[in-house]
Protein backbone atom coordinates (compact mmCIF):
# COMPACT_ATOMS: atom_id res chain seq x y z
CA UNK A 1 36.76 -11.61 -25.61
CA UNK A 2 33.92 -8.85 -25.99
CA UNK A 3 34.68 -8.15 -29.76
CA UNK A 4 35.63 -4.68 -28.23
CA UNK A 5 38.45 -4.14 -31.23
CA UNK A 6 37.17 -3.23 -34.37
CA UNK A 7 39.04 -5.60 -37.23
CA UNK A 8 38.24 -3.16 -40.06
CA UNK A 9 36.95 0.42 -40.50
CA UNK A 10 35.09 1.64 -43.64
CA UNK A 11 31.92 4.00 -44.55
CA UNK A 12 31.58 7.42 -45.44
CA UNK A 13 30.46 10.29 -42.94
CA UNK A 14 30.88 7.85 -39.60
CA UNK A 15 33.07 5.05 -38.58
CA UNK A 16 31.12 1.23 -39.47
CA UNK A 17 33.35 -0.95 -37.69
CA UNK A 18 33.81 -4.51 -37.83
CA UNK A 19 34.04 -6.84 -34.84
CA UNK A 20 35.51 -9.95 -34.27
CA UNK A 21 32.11 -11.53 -32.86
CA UNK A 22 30.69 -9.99 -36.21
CA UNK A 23 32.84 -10.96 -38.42
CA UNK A 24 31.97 -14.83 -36.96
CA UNK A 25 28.64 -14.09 -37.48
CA UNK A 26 28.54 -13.25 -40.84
CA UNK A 27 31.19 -15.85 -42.13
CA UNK A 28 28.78 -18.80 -40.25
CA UNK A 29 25.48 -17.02 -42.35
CA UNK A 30 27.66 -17.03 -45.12
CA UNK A 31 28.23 -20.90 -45.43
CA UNK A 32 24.66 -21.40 -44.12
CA UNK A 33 23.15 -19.43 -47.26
CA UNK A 34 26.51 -21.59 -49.75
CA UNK A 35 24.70 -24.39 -47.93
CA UNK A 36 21.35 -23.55 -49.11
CA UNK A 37 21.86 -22.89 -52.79
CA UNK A 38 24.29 -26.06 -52.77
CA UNK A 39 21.43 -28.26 -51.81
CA UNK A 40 18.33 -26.17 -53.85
CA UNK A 41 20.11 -25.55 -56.81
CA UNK A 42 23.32 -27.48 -57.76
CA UNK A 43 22.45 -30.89 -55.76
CA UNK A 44 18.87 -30.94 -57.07
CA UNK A 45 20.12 -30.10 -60.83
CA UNK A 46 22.84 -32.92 -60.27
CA UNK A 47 20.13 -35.63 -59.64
CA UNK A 48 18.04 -34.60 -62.22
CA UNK A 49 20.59 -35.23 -64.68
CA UNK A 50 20.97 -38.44 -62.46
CA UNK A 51 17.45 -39.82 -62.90
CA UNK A 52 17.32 -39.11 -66.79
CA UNK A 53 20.44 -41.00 -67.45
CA UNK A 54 19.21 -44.25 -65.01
CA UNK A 55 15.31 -43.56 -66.99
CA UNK A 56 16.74 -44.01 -70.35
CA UNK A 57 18.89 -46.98 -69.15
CA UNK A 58 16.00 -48.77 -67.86
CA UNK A 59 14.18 -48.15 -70.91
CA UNK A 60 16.51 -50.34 -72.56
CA UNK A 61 16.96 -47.79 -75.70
CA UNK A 62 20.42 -48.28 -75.13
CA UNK A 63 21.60 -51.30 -76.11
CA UNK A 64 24.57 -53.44 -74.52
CA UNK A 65 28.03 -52.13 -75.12
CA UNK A 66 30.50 -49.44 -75.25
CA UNK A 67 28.07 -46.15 -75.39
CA UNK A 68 25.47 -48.09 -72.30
CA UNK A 69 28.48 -49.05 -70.28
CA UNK A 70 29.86 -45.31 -70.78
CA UNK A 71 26.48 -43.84 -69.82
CA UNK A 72 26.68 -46.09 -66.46
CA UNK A 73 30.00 -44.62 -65.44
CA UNK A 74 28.50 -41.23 -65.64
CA UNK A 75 25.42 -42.05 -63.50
CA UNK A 76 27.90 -43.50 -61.07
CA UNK A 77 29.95 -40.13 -61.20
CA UNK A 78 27.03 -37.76 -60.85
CA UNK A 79 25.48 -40.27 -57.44
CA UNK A 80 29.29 -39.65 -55.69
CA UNK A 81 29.27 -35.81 -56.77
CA UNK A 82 25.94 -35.97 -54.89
CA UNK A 83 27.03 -37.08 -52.04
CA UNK A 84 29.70 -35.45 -52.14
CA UNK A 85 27.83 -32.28 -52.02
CA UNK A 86 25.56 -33.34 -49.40
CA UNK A 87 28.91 -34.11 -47.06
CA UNK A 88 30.23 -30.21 -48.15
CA UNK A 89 26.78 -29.07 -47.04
CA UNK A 90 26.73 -30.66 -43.87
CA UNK A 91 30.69 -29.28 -43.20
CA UNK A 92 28.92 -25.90 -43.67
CA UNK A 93 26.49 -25.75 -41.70
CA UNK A 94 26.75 -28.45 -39.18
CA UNK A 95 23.53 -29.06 -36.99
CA UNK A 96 25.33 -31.20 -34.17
CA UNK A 97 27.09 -28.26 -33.13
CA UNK A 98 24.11 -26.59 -31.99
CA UNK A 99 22.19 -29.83 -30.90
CA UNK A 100 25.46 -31.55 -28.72
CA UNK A 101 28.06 -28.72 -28.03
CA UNK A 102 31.29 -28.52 -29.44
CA UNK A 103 32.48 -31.88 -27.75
CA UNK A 104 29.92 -33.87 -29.31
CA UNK A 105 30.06 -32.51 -32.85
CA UNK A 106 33.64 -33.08 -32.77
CA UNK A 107 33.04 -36.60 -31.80
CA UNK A 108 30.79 -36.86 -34.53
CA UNK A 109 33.24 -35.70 -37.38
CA UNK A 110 35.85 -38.02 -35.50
CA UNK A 111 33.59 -41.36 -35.72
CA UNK A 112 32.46 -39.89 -39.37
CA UNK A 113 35.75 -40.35 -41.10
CA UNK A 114 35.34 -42.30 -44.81
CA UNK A 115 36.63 -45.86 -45.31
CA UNK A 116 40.28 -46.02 -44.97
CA UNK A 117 40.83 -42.68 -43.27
CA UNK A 118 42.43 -42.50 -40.06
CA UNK A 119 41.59 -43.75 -37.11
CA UNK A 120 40.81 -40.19 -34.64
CA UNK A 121 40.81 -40.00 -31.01
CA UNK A 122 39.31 -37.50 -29.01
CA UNK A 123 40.13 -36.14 -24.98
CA UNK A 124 38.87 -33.22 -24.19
CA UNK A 125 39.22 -31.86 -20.69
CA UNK A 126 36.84 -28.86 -20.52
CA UNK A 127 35.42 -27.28 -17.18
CA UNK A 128 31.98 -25.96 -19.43
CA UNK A 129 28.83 -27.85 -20.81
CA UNK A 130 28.95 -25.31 -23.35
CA UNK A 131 31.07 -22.62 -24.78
CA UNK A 132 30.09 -19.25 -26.24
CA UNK A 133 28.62 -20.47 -29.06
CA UNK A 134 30.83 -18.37 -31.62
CA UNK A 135 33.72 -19.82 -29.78
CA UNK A 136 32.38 -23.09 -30.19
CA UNK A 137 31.89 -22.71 -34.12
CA UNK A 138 35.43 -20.96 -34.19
CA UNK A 139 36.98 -24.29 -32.91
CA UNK A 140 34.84 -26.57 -34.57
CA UNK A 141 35.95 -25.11 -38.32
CA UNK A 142 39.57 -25.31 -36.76
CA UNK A 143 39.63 -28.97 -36.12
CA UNK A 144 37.24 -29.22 -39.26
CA UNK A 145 39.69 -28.07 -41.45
CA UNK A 146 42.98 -29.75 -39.58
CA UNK A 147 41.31 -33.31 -39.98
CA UNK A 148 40.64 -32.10 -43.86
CA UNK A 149 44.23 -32.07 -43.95
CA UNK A 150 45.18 -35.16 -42.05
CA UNK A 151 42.78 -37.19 -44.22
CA UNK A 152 43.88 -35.88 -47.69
CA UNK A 153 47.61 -35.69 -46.75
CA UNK A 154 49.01 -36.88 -43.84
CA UNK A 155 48.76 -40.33 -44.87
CA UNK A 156 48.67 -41.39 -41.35
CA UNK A 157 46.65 -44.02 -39.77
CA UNK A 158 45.89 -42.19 -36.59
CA UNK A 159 45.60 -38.44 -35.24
CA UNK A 160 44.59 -37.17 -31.72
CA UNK A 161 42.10 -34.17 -31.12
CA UNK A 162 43.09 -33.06 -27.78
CA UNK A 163 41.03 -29.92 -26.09
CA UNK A 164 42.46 -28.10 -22.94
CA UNK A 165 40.39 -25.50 -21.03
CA UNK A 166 42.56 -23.61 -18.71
CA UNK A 167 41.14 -20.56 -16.20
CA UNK A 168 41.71 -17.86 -18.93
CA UNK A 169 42.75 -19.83 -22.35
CA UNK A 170 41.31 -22.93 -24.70
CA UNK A 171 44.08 -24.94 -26.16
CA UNK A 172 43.20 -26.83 -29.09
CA UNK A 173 46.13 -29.53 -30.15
CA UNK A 174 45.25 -31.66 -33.70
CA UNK A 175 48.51 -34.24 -33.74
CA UNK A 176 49.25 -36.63 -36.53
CA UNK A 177 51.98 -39.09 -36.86
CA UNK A 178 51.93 -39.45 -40.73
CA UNK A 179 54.49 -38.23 -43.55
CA UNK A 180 54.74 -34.07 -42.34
CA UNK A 181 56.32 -31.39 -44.17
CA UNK A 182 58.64 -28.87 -44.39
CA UNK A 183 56.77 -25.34 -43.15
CA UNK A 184 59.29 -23.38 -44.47
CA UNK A 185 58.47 -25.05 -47.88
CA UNK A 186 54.79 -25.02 -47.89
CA UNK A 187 53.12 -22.92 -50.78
CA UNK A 188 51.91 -19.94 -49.82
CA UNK A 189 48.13 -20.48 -50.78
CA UNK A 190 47.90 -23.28 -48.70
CA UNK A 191 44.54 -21.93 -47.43
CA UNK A 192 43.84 -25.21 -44.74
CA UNK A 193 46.96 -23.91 -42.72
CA UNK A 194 46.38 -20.29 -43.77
CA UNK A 195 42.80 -20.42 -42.38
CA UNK A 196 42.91 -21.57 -38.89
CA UNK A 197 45.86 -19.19 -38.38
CA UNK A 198 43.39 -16.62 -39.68
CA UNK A 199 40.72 -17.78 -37.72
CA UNK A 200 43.21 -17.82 -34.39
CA UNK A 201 43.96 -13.99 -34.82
CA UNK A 202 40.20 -12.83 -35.36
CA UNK A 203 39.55 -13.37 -31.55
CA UNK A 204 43.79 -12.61 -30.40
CA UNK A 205 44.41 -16.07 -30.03
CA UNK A 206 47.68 -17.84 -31.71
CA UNK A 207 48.01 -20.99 -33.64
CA UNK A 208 51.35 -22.87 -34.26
CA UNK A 209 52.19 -25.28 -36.97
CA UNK A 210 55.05 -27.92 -36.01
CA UNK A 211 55.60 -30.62 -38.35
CA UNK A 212 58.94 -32.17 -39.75
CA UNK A 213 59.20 -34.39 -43.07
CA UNK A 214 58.77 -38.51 -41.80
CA UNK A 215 57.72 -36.78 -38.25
CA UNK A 216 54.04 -36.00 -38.45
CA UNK A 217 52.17 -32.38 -37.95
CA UNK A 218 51.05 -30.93 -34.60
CA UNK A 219 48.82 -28.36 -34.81
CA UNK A 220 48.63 -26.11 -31.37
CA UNK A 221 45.80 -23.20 -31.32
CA UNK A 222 45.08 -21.02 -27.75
CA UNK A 223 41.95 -18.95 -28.04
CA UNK A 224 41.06 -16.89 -24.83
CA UNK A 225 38.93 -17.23 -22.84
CA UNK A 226 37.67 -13.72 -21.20
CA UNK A 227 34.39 -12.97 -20.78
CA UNK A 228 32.80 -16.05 -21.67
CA UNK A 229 29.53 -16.84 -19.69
CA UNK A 230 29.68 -19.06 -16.72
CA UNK A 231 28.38 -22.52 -16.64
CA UNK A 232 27.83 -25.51 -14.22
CA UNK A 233 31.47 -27.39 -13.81
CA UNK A 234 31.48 -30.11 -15.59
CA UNK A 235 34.68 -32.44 -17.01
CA UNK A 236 34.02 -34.38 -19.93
CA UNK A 237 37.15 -37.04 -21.35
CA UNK A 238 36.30 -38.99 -23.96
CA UNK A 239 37.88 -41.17 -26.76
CA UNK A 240 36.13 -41.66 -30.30
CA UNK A 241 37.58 -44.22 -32.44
């Protein structure tokens, strides 16, 4: 898994080929810079708007009633966008990935699931301390975006994360047991499902989608393995509630 097959050819006068590893590279500097100008420009501009509104409340030109009581609804709104945000711009550029490994930063986004989400287990049975760290960010916006889904729409109380390293493949299982769906019926810009399918073919891997209405969703994703540095041996199984 060298990047040896150019994904896309374009230029004038000579070939500038794309690579898989490249492509990787550029979509994780892409969210980094989203990340950036989220948090300089539209986070900061949000609580500025914030701290006006909660100035002139405390200044008590407003008096009691309908137009003060409307004006605290909106300071509430524009403190959850904020946060909002500051969740999104973590999701993009998440530092526990390069801090703890994969394993850890999915442990992390399985123990930091919002109030009423599901509960997440993890078991991972992996023979490396660390993966090639595209790889690792490959995965990690794989079982990003599957738990996404399970939160918003599964409606299911529980889901398993289950990683697999075999000698030449990484298996990657997400499993839910909430309301599923048809596949056959599911619109075709459904970009969660559409991306880690996406994200499976940039490096040849495959990704299946099983799920059946009442039955749950399994999500099964093998990425390969070859060429991917060698580390000390080291097995790692662990369950995050």
């Amino acid at each position: 898994m060298d990047g040896s097959n150019p994904v896309g050819v374009s230029g004038s006068g000579g070939d500038a080929r794309v690579y898989p590893w490249d492509l990787l590279r550029l979509m994780e500097q892409e969210r980094a810079l989203i990340g950036f100008e989220l948090h300089d420009g539209l986070v900061q501009e949000i609580t500025g708007a914030r701290m006006q509104l909660e100035s002139l409340l405390a200044s008590g030109e407003i008096p009691n009633g309908v137009v003060r009581e409307a004006v605290t609804r909106v300071v509430e709104l524009l403190r959850s966008a904020v946060e909002e945000a500051r969740q999104l711009i973590a999701g993009l550029s998440p530092p526990l990935l390069e801090k703890k490994g994969l394993i850890g930063a999915i442990s992390s986004l399985a123990a930091d699931q919002p109030e009423g989400g599901p509960k997440i287990e993890l078991v991972a049975h992996v023979q490396s301390e660390r993966l090639e760290p595209n790889l690792e960010r490959l995965v990690f916006r794989i079982v990003q975006e599957a738990v996404t889904n399970i939160r918003r729409h599964s409606r299911s109380e529980r889901a398993e994360v289950r990683l697999e390293q075999f000698a030449d493949r990484l298996e990657v299982v997400i499993q839910d047991w909430g309301v599923g769906f048809d596949p056959a019926r599911v619109e075709k810009n459904c970009l969660g499902l559409k991306g880690i399918c996406q994200r499976a073919r940039l490096l040849s891997g495959r990704a299946e989608v099983h799920s059946r209405p009442g039955r749950g969703t399994r999500i099964v994703v093998e990425l390969p393995l070859a060429d991917l540095p060698c580390e000390t041996s080291v097995t790692n199984d662990r369950s995050v509630s």
